[in-house]
Protein backbone atom coordinates (compact mmCIF):
# COMPACT_ATOMS: atom_id res chain seq x y z
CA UNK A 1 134.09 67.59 67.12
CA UNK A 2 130.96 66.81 65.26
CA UNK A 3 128.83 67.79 67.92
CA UNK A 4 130.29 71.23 68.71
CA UNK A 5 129.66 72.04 64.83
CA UNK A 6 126.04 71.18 65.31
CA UNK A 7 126.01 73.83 68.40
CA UNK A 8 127.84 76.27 66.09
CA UNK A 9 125.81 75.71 63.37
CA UNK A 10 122.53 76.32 65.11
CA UNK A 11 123.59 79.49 66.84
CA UNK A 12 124.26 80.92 63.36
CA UNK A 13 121.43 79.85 61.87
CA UNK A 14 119.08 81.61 64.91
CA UNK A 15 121.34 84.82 63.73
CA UNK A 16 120.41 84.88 60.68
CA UNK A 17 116.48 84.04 60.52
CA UNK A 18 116.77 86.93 63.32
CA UNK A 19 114.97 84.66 66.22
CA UNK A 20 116.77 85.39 69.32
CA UNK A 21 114.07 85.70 72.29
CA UNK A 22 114.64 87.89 75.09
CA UNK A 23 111.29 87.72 76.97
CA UNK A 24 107.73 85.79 76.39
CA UNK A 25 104.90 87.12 74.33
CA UNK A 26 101.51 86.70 73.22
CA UNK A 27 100.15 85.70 69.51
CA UNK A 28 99.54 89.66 69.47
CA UNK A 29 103.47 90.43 69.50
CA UNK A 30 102.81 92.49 73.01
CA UNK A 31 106.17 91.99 74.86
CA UNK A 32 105.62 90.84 78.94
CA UNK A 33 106.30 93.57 81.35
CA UNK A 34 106.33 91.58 85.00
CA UNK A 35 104.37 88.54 83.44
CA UNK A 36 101.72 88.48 86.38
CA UNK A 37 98.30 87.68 86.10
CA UNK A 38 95.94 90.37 86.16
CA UNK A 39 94.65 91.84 89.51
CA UNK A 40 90.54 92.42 89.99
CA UNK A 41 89.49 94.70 92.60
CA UNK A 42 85.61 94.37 92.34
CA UNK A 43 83.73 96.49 94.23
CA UNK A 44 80.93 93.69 95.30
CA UNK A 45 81.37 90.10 95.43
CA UNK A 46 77.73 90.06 96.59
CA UNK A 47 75.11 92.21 94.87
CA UNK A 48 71.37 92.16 95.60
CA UNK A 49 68.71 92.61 92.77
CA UNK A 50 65.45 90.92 91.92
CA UNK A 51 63.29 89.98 89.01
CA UNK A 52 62.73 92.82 86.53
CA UNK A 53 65.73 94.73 87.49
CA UNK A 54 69.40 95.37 86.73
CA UNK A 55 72.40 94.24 88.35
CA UNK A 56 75.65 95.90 87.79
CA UNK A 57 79.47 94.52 88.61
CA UNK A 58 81.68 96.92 89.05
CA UNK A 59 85.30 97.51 89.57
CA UNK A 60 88.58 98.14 88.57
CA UNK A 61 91.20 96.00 86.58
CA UNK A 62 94.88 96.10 85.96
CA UNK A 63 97.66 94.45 84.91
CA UNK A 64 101.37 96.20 84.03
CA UNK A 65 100.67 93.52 80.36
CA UNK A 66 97.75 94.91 79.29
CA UNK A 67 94.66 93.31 79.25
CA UNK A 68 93.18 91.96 76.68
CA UNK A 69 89.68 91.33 77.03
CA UNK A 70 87.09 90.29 79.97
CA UNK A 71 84.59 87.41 80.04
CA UNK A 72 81.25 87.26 82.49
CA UNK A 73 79.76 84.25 82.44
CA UNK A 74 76.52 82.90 84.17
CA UNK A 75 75.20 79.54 82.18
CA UNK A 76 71.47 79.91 84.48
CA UNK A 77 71.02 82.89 83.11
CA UNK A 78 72.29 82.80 79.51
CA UNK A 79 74.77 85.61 80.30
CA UNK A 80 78.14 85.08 78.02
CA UNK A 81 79.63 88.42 77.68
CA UNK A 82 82.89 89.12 76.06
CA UNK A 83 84.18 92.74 76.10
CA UNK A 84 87.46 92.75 73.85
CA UNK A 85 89.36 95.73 74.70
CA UNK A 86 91.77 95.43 72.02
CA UNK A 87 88.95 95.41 69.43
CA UNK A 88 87.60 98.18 71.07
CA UNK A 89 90.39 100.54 72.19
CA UNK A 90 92.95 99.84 69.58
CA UNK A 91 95.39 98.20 72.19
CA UNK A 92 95.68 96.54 75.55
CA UNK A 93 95.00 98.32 78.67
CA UNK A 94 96.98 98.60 81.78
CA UNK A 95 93.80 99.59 83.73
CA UNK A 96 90.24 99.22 82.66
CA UNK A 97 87.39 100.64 84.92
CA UNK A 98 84.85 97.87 84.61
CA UNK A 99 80.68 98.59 84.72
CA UNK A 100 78.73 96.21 82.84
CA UNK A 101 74.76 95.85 83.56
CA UNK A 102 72.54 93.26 83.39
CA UNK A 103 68.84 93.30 83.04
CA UNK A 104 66.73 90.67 85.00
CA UNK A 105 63.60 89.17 83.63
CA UNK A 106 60.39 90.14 84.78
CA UNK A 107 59.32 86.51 84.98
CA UNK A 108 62.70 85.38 86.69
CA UNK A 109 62.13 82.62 89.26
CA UNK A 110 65.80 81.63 90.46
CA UNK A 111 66.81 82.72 94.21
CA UNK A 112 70.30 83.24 93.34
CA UNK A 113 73.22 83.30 90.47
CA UNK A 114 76.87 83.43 90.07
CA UNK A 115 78.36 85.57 87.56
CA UNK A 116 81.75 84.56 87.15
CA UNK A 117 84.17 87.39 85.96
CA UNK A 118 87.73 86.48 84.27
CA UNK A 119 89.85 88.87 83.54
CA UNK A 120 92.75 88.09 80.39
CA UNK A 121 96.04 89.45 80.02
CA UNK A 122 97.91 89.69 76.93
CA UNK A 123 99.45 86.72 77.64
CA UNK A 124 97.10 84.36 77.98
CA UNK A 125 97.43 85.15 82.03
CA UNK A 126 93.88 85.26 84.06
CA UNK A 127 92.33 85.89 86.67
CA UNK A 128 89.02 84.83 87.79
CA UNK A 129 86.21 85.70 90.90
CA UNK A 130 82.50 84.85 91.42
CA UNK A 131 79.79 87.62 92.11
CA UNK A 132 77.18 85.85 93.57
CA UNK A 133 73.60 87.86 92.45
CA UNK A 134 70.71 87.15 94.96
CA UNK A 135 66.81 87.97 94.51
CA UNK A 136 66.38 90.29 97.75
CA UNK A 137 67.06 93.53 96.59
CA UNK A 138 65.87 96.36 98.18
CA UNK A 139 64.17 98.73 95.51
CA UNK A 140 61.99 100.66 97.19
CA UNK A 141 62.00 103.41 100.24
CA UNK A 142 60.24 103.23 103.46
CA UNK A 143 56.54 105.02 102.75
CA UNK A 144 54.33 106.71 105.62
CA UNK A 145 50.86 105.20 104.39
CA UNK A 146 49.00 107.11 107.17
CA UNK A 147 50.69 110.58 108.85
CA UNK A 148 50.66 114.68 108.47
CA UNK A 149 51.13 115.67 104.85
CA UNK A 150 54.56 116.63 103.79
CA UNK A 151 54.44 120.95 104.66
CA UNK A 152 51.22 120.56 106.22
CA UNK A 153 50.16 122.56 109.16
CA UNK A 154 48.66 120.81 112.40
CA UNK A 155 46.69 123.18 114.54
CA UNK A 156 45.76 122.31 118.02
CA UNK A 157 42.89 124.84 119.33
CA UNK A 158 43.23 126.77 122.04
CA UNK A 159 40.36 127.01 123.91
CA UNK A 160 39.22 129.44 126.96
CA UNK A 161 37.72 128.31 129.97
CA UNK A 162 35.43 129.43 132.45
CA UNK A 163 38.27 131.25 134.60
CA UNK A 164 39.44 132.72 131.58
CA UNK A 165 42.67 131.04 131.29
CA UNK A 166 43.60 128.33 128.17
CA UNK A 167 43.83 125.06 127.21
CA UNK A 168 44.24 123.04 124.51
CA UNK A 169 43.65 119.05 123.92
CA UNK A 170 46.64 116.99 123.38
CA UNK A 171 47.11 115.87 119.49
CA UNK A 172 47.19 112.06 118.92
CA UNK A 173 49.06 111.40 115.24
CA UNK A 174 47.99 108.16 113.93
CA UNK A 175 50.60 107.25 112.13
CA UNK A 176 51.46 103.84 109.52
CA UNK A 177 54.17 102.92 107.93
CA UNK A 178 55.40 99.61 105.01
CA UNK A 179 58.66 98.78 103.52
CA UNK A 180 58.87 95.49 100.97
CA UNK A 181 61.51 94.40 103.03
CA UNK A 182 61.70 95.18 106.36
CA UNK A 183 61.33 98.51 108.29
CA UNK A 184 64.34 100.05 110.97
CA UNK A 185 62.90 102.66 112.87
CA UNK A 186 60.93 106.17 113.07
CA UNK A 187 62.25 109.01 114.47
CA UNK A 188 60.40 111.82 115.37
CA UNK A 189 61.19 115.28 116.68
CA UNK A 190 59.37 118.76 117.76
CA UNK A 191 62.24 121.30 117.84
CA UNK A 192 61.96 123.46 121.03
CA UNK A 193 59.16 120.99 122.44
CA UNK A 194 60.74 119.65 125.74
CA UNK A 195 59.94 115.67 126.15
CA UNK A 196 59.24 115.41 121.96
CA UNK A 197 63.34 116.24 120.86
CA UNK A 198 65.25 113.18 119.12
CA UNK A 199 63.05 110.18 119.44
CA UNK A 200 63.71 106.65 117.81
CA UNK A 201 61.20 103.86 118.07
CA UNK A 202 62.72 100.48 117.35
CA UNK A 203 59.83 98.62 114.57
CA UNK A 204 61.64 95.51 114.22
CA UNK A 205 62.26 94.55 110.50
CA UNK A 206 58.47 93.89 110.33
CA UNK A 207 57.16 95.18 106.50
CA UNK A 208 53.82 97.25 108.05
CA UNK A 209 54.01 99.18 111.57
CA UNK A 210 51.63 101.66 113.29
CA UNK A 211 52.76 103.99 115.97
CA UNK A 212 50.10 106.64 118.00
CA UNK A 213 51.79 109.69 119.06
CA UNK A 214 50.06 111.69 121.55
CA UNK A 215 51.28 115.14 121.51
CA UNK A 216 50.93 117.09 124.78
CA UNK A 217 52.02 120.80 124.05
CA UNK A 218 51.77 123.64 126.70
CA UNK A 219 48.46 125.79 125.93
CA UNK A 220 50.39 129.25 124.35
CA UNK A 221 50.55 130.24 121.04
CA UNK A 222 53.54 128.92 119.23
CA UNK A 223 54.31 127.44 116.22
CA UNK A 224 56.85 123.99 116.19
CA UNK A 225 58.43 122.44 113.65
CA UNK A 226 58.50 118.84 113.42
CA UNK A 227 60.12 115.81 111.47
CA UNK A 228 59.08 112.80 110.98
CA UNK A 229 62.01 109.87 109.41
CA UNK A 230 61.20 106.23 108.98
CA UNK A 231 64.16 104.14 107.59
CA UNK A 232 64.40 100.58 106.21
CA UNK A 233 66.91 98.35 106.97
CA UNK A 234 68.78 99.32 104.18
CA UNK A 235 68.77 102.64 105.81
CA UNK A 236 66.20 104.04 103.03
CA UNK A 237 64.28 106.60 104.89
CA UNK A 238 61.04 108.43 104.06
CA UNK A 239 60.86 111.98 105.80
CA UNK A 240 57.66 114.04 106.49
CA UNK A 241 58.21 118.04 107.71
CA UNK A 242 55.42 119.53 109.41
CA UNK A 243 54.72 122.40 111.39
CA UNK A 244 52.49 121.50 114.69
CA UNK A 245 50.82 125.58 115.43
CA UNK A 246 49.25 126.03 119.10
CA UNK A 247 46.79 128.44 118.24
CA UNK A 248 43.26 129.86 118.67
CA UNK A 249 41.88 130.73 114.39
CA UNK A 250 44.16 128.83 111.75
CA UNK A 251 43.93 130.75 107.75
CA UNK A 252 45.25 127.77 106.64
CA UNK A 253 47.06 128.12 103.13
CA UNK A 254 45.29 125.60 101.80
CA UNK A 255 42.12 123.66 102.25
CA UNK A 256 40.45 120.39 100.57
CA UNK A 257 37.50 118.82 99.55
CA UNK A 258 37.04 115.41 100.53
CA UNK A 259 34.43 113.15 98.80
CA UNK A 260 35.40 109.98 100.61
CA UNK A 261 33.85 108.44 103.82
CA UNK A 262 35.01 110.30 106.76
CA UNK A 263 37.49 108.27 108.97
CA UNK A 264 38.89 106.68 105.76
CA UNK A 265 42.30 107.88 105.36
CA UNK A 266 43.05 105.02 103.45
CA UNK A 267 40.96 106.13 100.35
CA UNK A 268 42.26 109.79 101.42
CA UNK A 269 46.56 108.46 100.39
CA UNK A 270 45.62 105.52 98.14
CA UNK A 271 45.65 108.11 94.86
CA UNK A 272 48.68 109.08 92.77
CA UNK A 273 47.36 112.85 92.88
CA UNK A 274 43.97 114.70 92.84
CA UNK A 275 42.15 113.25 96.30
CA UNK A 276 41.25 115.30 98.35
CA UNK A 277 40.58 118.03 95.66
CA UNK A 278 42.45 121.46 97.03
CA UNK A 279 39.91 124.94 96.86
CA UNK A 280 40.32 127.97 96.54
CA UNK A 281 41.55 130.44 99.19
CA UNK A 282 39.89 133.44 98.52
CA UNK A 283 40.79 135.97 101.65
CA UNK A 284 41.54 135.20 105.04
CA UNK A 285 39.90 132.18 106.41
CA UNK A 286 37.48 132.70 103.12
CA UNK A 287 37.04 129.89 100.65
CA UNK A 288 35.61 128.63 97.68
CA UNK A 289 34.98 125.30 96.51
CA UNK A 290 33.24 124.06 92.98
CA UNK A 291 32.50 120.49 92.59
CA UNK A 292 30.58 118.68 90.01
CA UNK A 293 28.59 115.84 91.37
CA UNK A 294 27.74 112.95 89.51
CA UNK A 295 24.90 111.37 91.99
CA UNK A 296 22.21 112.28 94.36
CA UNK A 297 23.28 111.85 98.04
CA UNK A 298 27.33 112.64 98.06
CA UNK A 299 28.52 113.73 101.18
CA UNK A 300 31.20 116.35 101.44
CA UNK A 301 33.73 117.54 104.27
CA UNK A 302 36.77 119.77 104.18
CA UNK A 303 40.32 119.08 105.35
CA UNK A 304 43.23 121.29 106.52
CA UNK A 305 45.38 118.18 105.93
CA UNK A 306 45.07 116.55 102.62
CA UNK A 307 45.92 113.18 104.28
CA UNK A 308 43.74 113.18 107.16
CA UNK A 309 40.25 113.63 108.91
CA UNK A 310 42.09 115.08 112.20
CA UNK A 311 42.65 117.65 113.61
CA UNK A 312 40.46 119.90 111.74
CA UNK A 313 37.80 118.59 109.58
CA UNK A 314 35.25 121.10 108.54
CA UNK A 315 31.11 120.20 108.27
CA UNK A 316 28.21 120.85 109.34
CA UNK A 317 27.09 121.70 113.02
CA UNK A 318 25.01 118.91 114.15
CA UNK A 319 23.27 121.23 116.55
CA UNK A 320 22.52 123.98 114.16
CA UNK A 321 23.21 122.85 110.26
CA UNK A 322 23.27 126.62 109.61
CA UNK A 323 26.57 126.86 111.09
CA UNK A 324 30.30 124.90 110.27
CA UNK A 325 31.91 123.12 112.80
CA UNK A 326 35.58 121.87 112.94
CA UNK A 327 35.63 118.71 115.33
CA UNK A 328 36.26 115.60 113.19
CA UNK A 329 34.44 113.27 115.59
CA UNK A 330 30.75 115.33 115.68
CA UNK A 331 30.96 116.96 112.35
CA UNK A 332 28.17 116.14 110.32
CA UNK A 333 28.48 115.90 105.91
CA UNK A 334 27.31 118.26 103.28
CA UNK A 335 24.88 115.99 101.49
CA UNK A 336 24.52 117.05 97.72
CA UNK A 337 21.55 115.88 96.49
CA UNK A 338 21.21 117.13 93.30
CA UNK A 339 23.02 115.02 90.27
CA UNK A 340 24.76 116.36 87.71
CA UNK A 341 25.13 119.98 88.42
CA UNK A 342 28.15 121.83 90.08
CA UNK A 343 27.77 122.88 93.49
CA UNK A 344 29.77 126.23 94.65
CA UNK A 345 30.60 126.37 98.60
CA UNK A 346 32.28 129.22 99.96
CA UNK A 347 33.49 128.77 103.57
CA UNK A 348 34.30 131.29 106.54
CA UNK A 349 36.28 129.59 109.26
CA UNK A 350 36.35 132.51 111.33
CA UNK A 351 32.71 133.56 111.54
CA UNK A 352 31.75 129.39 110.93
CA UNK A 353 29.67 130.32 108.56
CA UNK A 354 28.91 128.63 104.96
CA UNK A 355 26.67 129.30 101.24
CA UNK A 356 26.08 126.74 99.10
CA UNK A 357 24.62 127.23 95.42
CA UNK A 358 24.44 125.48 92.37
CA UNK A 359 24.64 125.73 88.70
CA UNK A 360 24.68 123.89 85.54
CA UNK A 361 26.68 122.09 83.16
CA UNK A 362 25.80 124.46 80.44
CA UNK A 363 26.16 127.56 82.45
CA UNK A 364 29.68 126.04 83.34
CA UNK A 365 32.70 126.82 80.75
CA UNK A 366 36.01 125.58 79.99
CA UNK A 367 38.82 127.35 78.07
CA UNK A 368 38.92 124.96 75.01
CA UNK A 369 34.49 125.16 74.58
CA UNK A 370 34.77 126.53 71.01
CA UNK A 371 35.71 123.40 69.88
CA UNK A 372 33.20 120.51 69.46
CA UNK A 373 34.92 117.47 71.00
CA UNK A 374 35.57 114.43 68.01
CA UNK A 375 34.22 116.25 65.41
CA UNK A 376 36.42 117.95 62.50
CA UNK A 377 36.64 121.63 63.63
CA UNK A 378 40.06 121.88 64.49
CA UNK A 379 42.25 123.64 61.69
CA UNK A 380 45.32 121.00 61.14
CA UNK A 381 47.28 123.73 59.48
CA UNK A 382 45.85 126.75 60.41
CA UNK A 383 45.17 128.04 56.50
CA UNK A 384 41.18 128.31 57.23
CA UNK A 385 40.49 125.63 54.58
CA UNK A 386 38.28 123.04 55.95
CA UNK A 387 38.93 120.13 54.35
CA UNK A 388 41.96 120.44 55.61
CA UNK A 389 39.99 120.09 59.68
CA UNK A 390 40.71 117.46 61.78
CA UNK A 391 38.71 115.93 65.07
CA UNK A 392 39.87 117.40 68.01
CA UNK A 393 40.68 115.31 71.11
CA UNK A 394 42.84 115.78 73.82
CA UNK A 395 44.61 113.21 75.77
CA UNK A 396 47.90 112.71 78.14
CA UNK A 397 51.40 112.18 76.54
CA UNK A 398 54.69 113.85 76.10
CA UNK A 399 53.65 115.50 73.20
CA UNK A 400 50.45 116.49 70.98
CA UNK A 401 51.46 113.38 69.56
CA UNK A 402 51.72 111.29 71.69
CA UNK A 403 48.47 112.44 73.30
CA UNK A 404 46.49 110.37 70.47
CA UNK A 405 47.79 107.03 72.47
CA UNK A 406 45.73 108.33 75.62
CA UNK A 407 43.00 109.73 74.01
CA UNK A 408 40.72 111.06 76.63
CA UNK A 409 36.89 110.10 76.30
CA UNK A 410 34.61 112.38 77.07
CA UNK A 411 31.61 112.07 79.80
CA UNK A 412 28.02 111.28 78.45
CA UNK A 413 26.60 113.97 81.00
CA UNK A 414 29.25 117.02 81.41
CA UNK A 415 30.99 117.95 78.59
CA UNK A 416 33.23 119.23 80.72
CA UNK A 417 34.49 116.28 82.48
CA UNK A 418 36.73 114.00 80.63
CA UNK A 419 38.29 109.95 81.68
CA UNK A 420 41.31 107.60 80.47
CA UNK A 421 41.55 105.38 79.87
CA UNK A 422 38.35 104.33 78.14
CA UNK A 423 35.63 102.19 79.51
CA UNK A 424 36.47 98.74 79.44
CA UNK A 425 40.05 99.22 79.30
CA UNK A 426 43.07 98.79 81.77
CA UNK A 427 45.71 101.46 82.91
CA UNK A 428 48.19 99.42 84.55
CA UNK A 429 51.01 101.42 86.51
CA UNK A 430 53.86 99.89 88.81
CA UNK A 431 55.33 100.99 92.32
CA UNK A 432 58.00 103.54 91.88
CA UNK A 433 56.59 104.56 88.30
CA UNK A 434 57.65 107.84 87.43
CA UNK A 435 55.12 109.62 85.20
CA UNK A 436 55.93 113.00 83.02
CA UNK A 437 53.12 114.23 80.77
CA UNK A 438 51.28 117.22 79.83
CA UNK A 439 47.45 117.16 78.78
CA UNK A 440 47.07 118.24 75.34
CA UNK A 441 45.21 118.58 72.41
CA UNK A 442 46.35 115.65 69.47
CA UNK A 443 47.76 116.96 66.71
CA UNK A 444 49.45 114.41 64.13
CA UNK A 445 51.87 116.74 63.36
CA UNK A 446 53.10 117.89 67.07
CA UNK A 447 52.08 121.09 67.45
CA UNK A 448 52.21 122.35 70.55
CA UNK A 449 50.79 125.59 71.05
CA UNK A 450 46.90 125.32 71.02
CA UNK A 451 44.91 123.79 73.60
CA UNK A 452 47.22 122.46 76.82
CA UNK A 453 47.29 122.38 80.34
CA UNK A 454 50.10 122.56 83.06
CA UNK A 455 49.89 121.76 86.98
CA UNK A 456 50.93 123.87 89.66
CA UNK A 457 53.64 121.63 91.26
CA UNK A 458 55.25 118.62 88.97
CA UNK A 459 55.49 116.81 91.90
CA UNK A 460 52.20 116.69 93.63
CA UNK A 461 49.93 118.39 90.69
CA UNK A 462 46.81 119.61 93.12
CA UNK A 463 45.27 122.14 90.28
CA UNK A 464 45.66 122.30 86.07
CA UNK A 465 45.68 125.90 84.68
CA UNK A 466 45.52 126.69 81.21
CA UNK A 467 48.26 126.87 78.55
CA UNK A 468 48.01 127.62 74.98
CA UNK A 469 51.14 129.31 73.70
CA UNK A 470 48.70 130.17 70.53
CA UNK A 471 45.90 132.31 73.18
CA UNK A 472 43.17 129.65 71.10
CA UNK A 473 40.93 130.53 74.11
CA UNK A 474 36.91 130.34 74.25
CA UNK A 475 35.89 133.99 74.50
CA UNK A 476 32.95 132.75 77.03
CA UNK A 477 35.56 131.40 79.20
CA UNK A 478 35.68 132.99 82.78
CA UNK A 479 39.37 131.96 83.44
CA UNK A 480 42.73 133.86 82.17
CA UNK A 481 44.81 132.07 79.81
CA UNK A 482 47.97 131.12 81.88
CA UNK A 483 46.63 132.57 84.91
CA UNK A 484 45.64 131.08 87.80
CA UNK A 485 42.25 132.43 89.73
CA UNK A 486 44.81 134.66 92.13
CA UNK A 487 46.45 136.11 89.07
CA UNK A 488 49.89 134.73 89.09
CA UNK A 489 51.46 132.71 86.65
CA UNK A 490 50.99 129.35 85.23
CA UNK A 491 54.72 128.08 85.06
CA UNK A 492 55.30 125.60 82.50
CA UNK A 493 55.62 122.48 85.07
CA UNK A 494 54.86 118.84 83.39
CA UNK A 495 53.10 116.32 85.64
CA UNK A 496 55.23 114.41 87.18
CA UNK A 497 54.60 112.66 90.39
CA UNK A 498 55.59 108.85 91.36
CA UNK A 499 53.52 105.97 91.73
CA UNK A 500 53.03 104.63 95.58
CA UNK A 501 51.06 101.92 94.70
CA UNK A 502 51.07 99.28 91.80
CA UNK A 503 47.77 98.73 89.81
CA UNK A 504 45.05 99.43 87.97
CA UNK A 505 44.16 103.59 87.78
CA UNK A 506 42.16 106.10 86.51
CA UNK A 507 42.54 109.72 85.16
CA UNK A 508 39.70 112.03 85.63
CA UNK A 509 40.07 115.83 84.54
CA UNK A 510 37.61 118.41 84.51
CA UNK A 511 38.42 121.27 82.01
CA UNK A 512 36.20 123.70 83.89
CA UNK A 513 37.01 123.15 87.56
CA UNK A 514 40.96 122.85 86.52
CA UNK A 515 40.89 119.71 88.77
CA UNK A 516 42.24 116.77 88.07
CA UNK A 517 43.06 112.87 89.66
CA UNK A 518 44.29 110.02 89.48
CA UNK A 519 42.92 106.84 91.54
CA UNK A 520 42.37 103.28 91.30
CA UNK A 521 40.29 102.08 89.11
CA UNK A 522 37.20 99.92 90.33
């Protein structure tokens, strides 16, 4: 009897303190729905990075509860992460889209790391997996160090006999390749060229390959298109489009100036932009190139392809040096042997004929010459007053402001010619470094209108033309404010290429010639 009171007793008093539990629940008061423990569907459970870089675990979460919060942990690598989606949200979540990045030291020396990755219900339920993080990440493409410049055109010169019939020498493309990990293949392909369609060459996972491809194309005019694809293991790829042109007399679209040993295509590709220097193309197969040389004894030749000596490298005639010739294994140089003046060339291709003058640095002009570079003549707020002056400098950057942190200095000779960073110093840049500037004059205050320059393509900058939004042009200039030399526009393009190659560099830009480059530094 006694105990069945007790039993009564209690039942009444759950009643009435209103404790009567129909289901589990957390500290929270969230009520279970099925009471499972949560379910992680991670997109990786192996992810490849390397020092200096990011790693990123992904994937996507639920549970019917709600979860509460998610914990990455990795002791080696001091990584204790809680994201509380309660705090953050307002409330549990049935699914949760997880992306959370980490950034790897520089310095980091470990092989390989395990993020673990628990996942918390709002019951106290979790789940748990491991995302193992290894040091062989693949960060960079495939690169052609030696081959036919993206667009280029390759002639291959027809050439009559004694019968009066045609031939023409087969091609042979030197070509080199590099990957950081491991290259896959090249394929190459001449549309419409029978034997040259659809061909992959097997390179082994080695990190540097060379290939020779001898071209053998029948002797009548025609123009081919070809593509060139080297891929990684990874399946990165690098792709070159060219056109190969069977032809008697290329006007090619473009032609450069090469200052660099003949045969060295190395010191032709090993520059962010600016080498070889592109001329001008002033009527068909007419051109004109300026160049200021800095020593006695420079020798010259010009290039239809900006990355190599062959096919058609134009110099002198070693059997008469009044005449051009085209063959890249008898051409002789142009030797300039005057220092510190700028020599003008103007070419004709078809007749293979050549003039070469010179003039000097003060003859020469630049659009920004009424100014007197470092000294207080430029008008900080354009009211006239000059105390209000400031030095003028120009310099690289984003803005006029940010110019003054790559201040340009100017050369002792030409006052035309211009170098960053200063002597002594270090410009540092790394593979895969994406640059985006514009060369300006400094201003404190950011104005941008005065004295600036653009490039012709953002990508691959071969020429600078002039850009003040204000007109503040020298009146003894011989250029066009934004105009180029053919009389079309100068688009507002930044310069922007990529770095190939990490190390030490330097910027050289000429205000007169409207040339500029970037190459290593010595």
């Amino acid at each position: 009897m006694r105990t069945r009171f007790l039993k009564v007793s209690l039942l009444c008093a759950l009643f009435a303190t209103g404790v009567f539990v129909t289901g589990c629940s957390d500290d929270n008061g969230y009520a279970d729905v099925d009471g499972q423990s949560p379910v992680a569907e991670l997109k990786a459970d192996h992810i490849r990075s390397g020092a200096g870089h990011d790693f990123t675990i992904e994937g996507t979460l639920t549970d019917e509860d709600g979860i509460s919060f998610i914990r990455l942990e990795c002791k080696d690598l001091y990584l204790n992460k809680t994201i509380d989606l309660i705090e953050i949200y307002g409330e549990p979540k049935k699914t949760y889209d997880l992306s959370y990045s980490f950034a790897l030291a520089a310095d980091e020396l470990g092989e390989q790391f395990t993020v673990k990755v628990t996942v918390v219900d709002v019951g106290g339920r979790e789940t748990s997996q491991d995302v193992l993080i290894t040091m062989d990440g693949d960060f960079e493409i495939p690169v052609f160090v030696k081959g036919p410049s993206e667009g280029g055109l390759i002639p291959m010169i027809l050439e009559e006999t004694e019968d009066g019939t045609f031939t023409v020498e087969p091609y042979v493309m030197e070509l080199e390749m590099s990957d950081d990990r491991g290259l896959k293949s090249l394929q190459l392909d001449i549309e419409g060229a029978v034997g040259y369609e659809d061909q992959t060459i097997d390179l082994g996972g080695l990190t540097s390959s060379t290939y020779t491809w001898t071209i053998d194309l029948p002797a009548v005019k025609k123009d081919y298109e070809a593509t060139l694809i080297v891929t990684d293991k990874e399946e990165k790829a690098d792709t070159i489009s060219c056109t190969i042109s069977v032809t008697d007399v290329v006007d090619f679209p473009k032609m450069y100036l090469a200052d660099v040993p003949k045969g060295d295509v190395a010191a032709l590709t090993s520059d962010v932009f600016g080498v070889p220097m592109v001329i001008n193309h002033t009527g068909e197969y007419q051109y004109k190139a300026r160049y200021y040389n800095k020593a006695a004894g420079t020798e010259i030749y010009f290039l239809s392809d900006k990355s190599n000596f062959s096919p058609v490298c134009y110099g002198l005639d070693p059997a008469d040096n009044t005449k051009l010739l085209n063959d890249p294994d008898l051409v002789e140089p142009f030797v300039l042997n005057t220092p510190n003046v700028y020599y003008e060339i103007t070419l004709d291709i078809l007749m293979l004929t050549y003039t070469v003058t010179t003039y000097t640095v003060d003859e020469a002009t630049n659009p920004m010459g009424h100014y007197v570079y470092g000294e207080k003549c430029f008008d900080r707020w354009e009211n006239g007053n000059e105390a209000d002056f400031i030095e003028f400098y120009i310099g690289w950057g984003s803005s006029p402001q940010d110019a003054g942190n790559h201040l340009f200095v100017q050369d002792k000779s030409n006052p035309h010619l211009f170098y960053y960073p200063a002597e002594g110093e270090t410009w540092s840049l790394g593979a895969g470094e994406d640059l985006n500037f514009i060369i300006s004059n400094n201003h404190p205050d950011g104005w941008w209108d005065h004295v600036e320059w653009r490039c012709d393509n953002s990508d691959n900058p071969e020429k600078f033309g002039y850009f003040s939004k204000k007109n503040d042009v020298n009146p003894n200039w011989e250029g066009t404010n934004r105009q180029w030399e053919d009389g079309t526009a100068v688009n507002d393009n930044w310069i922007s290429p990529t770095v190939t190659n990490a190390g030490n560099y330097r910027f050289e830009f000429d205000a007169h010639l409207g040339r500029g480059k970037i190459v290593p530094a010595n």
